[in-house]
C-alpha atoms as a PDB file:
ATOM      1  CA  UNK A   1      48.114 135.620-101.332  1.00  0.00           C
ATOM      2  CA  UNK A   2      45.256 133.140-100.050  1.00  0.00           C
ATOM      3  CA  UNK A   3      43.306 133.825 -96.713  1.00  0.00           C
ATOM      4  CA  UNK A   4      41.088 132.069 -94.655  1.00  0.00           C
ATOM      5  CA  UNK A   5      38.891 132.402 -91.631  1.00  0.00           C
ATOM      6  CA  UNK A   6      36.663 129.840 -90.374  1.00  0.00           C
ATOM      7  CA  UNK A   7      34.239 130.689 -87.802  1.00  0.00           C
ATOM      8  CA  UNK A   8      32.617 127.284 -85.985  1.00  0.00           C
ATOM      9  CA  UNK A   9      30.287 128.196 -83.413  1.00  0.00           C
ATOM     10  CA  UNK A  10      27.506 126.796 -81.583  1.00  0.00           C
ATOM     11  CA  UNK A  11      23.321 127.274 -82.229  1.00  0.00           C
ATOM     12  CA  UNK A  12      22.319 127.993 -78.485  1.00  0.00           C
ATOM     13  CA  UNK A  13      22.899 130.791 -76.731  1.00  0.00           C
ATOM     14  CA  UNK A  14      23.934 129.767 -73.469  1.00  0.00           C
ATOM     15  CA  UNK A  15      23.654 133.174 -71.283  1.00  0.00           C
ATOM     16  CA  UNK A  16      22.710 136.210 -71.344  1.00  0.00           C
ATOM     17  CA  UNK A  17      25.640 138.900 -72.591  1.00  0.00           C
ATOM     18  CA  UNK A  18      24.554 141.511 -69.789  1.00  0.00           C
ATOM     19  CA  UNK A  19      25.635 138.797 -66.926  1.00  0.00           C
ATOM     20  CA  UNK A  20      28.014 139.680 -64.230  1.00  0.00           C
ATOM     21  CA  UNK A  21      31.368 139.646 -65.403  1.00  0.00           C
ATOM     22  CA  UNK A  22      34.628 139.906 -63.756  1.00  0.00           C
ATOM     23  CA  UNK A  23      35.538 142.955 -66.261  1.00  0.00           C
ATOM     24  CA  UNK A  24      32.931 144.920 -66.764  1.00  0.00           C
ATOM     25  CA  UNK A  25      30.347 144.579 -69.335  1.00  0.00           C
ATOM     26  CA  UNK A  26      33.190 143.020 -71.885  1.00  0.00           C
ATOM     27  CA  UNK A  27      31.128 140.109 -74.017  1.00  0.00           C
ATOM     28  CA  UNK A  28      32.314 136.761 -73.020  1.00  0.00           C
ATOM     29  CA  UNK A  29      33.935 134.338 -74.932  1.00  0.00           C
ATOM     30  CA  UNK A  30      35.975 131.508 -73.646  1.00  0.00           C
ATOM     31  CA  UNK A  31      36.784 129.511 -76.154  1.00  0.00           C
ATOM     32  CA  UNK A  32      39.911 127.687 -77.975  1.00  0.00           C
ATOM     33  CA  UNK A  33      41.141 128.794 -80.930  1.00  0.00           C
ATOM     34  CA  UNK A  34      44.322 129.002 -83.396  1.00  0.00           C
ATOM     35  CA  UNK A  35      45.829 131.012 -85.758  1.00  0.00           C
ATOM     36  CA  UNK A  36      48.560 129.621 -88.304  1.00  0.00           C
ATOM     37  CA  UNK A  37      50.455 129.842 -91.869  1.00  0.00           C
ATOM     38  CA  UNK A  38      50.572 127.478 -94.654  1.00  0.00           C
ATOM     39  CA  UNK A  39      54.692 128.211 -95.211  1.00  0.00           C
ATOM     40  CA  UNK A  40      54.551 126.403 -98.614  1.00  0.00           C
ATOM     41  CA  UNK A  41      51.898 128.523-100.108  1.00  0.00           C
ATOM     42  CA  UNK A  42      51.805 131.710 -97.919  1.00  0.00           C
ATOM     43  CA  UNK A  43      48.141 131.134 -96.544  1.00  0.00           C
ATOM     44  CA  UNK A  44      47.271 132.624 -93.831  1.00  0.00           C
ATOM     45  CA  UNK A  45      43.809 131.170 -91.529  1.00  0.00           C
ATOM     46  CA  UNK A  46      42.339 131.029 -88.007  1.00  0.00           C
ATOM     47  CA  UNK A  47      39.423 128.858 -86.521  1.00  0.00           C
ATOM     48  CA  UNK A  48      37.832 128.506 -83.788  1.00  0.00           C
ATOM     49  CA  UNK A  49      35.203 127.053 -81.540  1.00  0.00           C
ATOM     50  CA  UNK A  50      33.330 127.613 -78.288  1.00  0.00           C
ATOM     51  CA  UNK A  51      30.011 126.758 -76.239  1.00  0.00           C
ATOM     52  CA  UNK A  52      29.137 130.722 -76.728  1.00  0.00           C
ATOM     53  CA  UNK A  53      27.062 131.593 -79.860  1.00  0.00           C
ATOM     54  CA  UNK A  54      28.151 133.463 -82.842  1.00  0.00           C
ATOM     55  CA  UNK A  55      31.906 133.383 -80.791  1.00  0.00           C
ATOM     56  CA  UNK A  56      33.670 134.098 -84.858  1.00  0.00           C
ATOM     57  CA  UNK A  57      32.164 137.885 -85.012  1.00  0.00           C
ATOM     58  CA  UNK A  58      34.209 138.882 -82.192  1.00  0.00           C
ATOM     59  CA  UNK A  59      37.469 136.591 -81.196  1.00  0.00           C
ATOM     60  CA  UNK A  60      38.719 136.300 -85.184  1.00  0.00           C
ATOM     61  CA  UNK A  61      40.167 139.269 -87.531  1.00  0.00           C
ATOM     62  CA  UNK A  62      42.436 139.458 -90.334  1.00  0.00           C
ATOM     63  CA  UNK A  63      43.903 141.362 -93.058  1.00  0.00           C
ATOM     64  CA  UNK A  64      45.632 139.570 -96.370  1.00  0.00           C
ATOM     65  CA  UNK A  65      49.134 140.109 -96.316  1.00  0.00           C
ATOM     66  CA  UNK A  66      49.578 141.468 -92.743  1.00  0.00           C
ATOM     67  CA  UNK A  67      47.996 138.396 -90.560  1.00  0.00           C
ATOM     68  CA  UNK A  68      45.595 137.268 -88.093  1.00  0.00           C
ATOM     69  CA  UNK A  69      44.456 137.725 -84.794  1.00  0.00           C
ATOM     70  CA  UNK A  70      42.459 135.721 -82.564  1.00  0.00           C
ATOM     71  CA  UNK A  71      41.226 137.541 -79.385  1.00  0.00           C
ATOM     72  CA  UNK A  72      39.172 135.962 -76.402  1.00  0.00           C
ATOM     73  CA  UNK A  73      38.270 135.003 -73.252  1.00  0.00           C
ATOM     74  CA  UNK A  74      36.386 138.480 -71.584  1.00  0.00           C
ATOM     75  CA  UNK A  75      36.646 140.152 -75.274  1.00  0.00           C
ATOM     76  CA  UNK A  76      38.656 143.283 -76.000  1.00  0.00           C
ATOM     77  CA  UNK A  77      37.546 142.976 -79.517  1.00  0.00           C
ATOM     78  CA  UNK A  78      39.948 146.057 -79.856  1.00  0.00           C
ATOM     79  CA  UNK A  79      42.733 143.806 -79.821  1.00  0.00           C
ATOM     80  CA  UNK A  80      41.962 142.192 -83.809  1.00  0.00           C
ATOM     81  CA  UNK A  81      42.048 145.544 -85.401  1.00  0.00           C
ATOM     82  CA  UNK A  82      44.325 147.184 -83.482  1.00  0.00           C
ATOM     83  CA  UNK A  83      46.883 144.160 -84.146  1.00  0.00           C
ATOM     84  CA  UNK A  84      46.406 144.440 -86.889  1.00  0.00           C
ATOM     85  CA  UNK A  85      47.294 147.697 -87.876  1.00  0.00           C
ATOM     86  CA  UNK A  86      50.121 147.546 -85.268  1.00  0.00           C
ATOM     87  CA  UNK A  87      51.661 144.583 -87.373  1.00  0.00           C
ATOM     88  CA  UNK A  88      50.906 146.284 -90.763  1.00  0.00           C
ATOM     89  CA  UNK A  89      53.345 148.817 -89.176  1.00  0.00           C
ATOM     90  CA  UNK A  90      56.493 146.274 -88.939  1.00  0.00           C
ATOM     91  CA  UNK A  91      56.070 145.431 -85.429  1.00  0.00           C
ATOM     92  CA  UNK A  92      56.270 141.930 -84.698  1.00  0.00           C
ATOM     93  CA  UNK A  93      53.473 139.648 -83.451  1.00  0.00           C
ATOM     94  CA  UNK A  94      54.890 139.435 -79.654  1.00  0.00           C
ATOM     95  CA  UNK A  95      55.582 143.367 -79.545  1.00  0.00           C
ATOM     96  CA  UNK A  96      52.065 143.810 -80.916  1.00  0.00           C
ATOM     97  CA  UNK A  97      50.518 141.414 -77.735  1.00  0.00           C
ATOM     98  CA  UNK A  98      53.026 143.429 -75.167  1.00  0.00           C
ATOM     99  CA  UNK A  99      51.634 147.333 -76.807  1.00  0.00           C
ATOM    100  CA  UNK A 100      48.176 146.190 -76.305  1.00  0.00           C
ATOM    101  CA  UNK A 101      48.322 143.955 -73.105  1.00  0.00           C
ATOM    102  CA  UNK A 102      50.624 147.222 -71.216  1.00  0.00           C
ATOM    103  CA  UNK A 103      47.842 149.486 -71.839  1.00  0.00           C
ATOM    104  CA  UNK A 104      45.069 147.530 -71.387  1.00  0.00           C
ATOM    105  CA  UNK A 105      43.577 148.004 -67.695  1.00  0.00           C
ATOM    106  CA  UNK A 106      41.838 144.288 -68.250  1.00  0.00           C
ATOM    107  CA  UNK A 107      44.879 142.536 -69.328  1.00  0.00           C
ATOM    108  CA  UNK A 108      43.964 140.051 -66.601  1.00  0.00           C
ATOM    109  CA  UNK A 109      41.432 138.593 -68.156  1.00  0.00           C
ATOM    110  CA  UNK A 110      42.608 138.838 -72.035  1.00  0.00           C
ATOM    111  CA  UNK A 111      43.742 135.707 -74.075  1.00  0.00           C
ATOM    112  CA  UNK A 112      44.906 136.620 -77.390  1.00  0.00           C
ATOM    113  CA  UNK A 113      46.787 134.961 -80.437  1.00  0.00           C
ATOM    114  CA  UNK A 114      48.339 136.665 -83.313  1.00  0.00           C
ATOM    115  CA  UNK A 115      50.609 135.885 -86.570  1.00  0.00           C
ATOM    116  CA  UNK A 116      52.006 137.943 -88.993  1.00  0.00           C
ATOM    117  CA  UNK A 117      52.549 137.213 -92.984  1.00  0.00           C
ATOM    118  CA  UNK A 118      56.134 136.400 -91.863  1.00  0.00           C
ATOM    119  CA  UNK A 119      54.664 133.473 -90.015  1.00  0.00           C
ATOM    120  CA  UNK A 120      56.197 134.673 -86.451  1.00  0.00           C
ATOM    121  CA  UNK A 121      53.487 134.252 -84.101  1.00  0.00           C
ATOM    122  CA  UNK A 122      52.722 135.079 -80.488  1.00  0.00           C
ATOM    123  CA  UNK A 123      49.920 134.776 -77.630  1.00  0.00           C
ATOM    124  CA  UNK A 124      49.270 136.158 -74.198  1.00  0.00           C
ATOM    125  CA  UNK A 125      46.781 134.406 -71.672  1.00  0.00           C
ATOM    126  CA  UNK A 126      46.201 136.922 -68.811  1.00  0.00           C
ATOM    127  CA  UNK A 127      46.861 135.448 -65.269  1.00  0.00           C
ATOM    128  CA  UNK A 128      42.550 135.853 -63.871  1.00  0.00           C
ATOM    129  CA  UNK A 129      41.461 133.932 -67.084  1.00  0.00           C
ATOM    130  CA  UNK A 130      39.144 131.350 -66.262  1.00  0.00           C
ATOM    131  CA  UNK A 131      40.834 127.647 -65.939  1.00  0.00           C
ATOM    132  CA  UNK A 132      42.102 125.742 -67.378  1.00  0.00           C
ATOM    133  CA  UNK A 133      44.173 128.253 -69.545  1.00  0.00           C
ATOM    134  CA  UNK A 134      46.807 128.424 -71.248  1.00  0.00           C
ATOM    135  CA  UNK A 135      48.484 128.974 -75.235  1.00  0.00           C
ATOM    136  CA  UNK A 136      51.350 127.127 -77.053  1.00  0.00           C
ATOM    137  CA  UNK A 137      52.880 128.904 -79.722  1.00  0.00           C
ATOM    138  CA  UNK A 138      54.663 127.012 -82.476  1.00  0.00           C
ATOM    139  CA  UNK A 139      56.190 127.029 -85.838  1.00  0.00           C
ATOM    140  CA  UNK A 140      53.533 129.330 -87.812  1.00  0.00           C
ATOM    141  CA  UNK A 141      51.082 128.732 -85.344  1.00  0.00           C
ATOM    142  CA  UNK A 142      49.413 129.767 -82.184  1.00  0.00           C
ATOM    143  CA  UNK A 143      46.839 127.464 -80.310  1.00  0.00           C
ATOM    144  CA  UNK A 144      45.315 129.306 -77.023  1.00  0.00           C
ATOM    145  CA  UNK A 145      42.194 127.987 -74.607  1.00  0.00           C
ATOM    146  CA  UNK A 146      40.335 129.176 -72.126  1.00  0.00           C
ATOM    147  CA  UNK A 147      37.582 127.871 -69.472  1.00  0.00           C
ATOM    148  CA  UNK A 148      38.463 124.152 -70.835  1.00  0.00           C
ATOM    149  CA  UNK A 149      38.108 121.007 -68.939  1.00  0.00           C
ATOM    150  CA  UNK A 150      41.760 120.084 -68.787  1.00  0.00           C
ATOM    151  CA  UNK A 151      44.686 121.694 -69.007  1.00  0.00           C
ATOM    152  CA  UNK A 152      45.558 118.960 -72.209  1.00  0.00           C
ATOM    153  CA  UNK A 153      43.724 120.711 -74.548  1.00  0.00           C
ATOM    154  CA  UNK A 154      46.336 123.665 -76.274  1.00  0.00           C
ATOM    155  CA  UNK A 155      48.998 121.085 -76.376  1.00  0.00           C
ATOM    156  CA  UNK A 156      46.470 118.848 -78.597  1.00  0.00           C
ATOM    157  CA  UNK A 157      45.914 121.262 -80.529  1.00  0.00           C
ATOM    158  CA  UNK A 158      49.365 121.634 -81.035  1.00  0.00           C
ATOM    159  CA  UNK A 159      50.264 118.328 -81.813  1.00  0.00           C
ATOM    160  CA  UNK A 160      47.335 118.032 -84.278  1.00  0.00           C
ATOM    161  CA  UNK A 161      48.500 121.296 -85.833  1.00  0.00           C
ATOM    162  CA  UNK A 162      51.987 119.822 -86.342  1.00  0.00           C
ATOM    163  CA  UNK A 163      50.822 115.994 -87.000  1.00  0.00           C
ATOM    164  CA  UNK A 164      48.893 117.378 -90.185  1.00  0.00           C
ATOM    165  CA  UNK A 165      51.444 118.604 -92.086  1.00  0.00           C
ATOM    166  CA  UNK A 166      51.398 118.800 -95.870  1.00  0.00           C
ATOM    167  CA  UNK A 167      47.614 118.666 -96.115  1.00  0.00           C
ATOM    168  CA  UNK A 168      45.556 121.710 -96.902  1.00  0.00           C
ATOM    169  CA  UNK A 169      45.675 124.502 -94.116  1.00  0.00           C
ATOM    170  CA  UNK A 170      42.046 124.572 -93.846  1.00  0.00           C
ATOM    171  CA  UNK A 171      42.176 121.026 -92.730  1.00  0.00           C
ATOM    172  CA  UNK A 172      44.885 121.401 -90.493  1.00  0.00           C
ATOM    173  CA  UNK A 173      42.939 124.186 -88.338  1.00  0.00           C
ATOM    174  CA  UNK A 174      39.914 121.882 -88.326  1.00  0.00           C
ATOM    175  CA  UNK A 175      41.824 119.236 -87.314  1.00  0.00           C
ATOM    176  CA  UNK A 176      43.606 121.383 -84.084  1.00  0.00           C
ATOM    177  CA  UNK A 177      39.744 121.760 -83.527  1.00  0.00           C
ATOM    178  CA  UNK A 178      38.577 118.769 -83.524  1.00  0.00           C
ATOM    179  CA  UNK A 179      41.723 117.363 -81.496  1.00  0.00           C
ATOM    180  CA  UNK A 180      40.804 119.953 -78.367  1.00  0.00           C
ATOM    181  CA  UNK A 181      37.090 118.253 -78.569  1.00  0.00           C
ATOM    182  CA  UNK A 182      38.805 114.988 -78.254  1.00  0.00           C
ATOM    183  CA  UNK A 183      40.490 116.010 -75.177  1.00  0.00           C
ATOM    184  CA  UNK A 184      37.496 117.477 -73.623  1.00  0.00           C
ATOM    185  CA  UNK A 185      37.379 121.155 -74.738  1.00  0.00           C
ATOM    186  CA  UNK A 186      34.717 123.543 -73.217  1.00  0.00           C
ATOM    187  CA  UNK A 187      34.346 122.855 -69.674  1.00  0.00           C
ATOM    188  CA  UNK A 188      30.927 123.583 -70.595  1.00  0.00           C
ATOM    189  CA  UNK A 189      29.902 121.206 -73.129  1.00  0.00           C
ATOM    190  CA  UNK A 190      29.895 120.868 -76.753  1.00  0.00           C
ATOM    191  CA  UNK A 191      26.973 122.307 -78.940  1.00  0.00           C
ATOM    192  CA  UNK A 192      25.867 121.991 -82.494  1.00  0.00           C
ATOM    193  CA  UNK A 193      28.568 123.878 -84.190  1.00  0.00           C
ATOM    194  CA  UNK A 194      29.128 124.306 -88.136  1.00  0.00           C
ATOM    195  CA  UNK A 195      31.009 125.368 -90.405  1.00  0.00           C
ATOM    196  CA  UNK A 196      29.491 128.481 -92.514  1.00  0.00           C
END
């Protein structure tokens, strides 16, 4: 079985990580991101992009042949490998998000995308993230956003997700990127972002 990451993130730095935070000392990163399946070929990938720096070390995780998790917003970077595991165990995507948001004390803040091998796929976007916010799960996919300038960009994402179908899945995750930069993405600005 193939698997992918991609981690796109900007050059600059744009705050310190021991600012004031509404959680704690949790590192920030409000972002947009997706995780999906290639059903033809069993591929399994996630992407994503933000105005914070080096935003792939924390919100991405995955295992081949269990799935992928995308976690964000005010991090609980406990969420990737503890999703995973819980999904290695037979629980589905959604029951995974419910365990970890019902015994999480900052579920408020938590955004969080996962899929399993099976291609079933879920996402929670706590109620005190930081507008616009919001996730769209799909057909093998997941798209969730935080801190964005419009409220347009998940379902973009979406539709860019869907609209590529039949080219590589690699391609379709850059292109759910690219489409949420189109429609304005990081309330914050864009930076110089790459692919590694």
């Amino acid at each position: 079985m193939k698997f992918m990451i991609f981690f796109i993130w900007p050059l600059l730095f744009p705050f310190f990580l021991h600012a004031q935070q509404p959680y704690g000392r949790e590192p920030l990163a409000h972002t947009y991101s997706i995780v999906a399946i290639d059903p033809e070929t069993g591929e399994m990938g996630a992407a994503v992009q933000s105005h914070w720096f080096s935003v792939g070390t924390l919100v991405l995780w995955g295992e081949p042949g269990v799935g992928v998790v995308a976690t964000q917003s005010f991090v609980n970077p406990a969420y990737g490998p503890e999703g995973l595991h819980l999904m290695d165990m037979g629980f589905s995507p959604e029951q995974a998000v419910k365990m970890l948001a019902e015994k999480d004390a900052g579920r408020a803040y938590r955004q969080v995308g996962m899929l399993n091998a099976d291609g079933e796929a879920a996402a929670f976007t706590g109620e005190s993230c930081i507008e616009a916010a919001g996730h769209y799960v799909g057909d093998g996919y997941a798209v969730q956003a935080n801190l964005m300038e419009k409220a347009t960009v998940w379902p973009a994402m979406a539709r860019a997700f869907e609209n590529s179908k039949g080219q590589p899945l690699a391609e379709r995750l850059v292109a759910a990127l690219e489409a949420a930069q189109a429609e304005g993405g990081d309330i914050r600005g864009k930076q110089c972002s790459r692919l590694p």
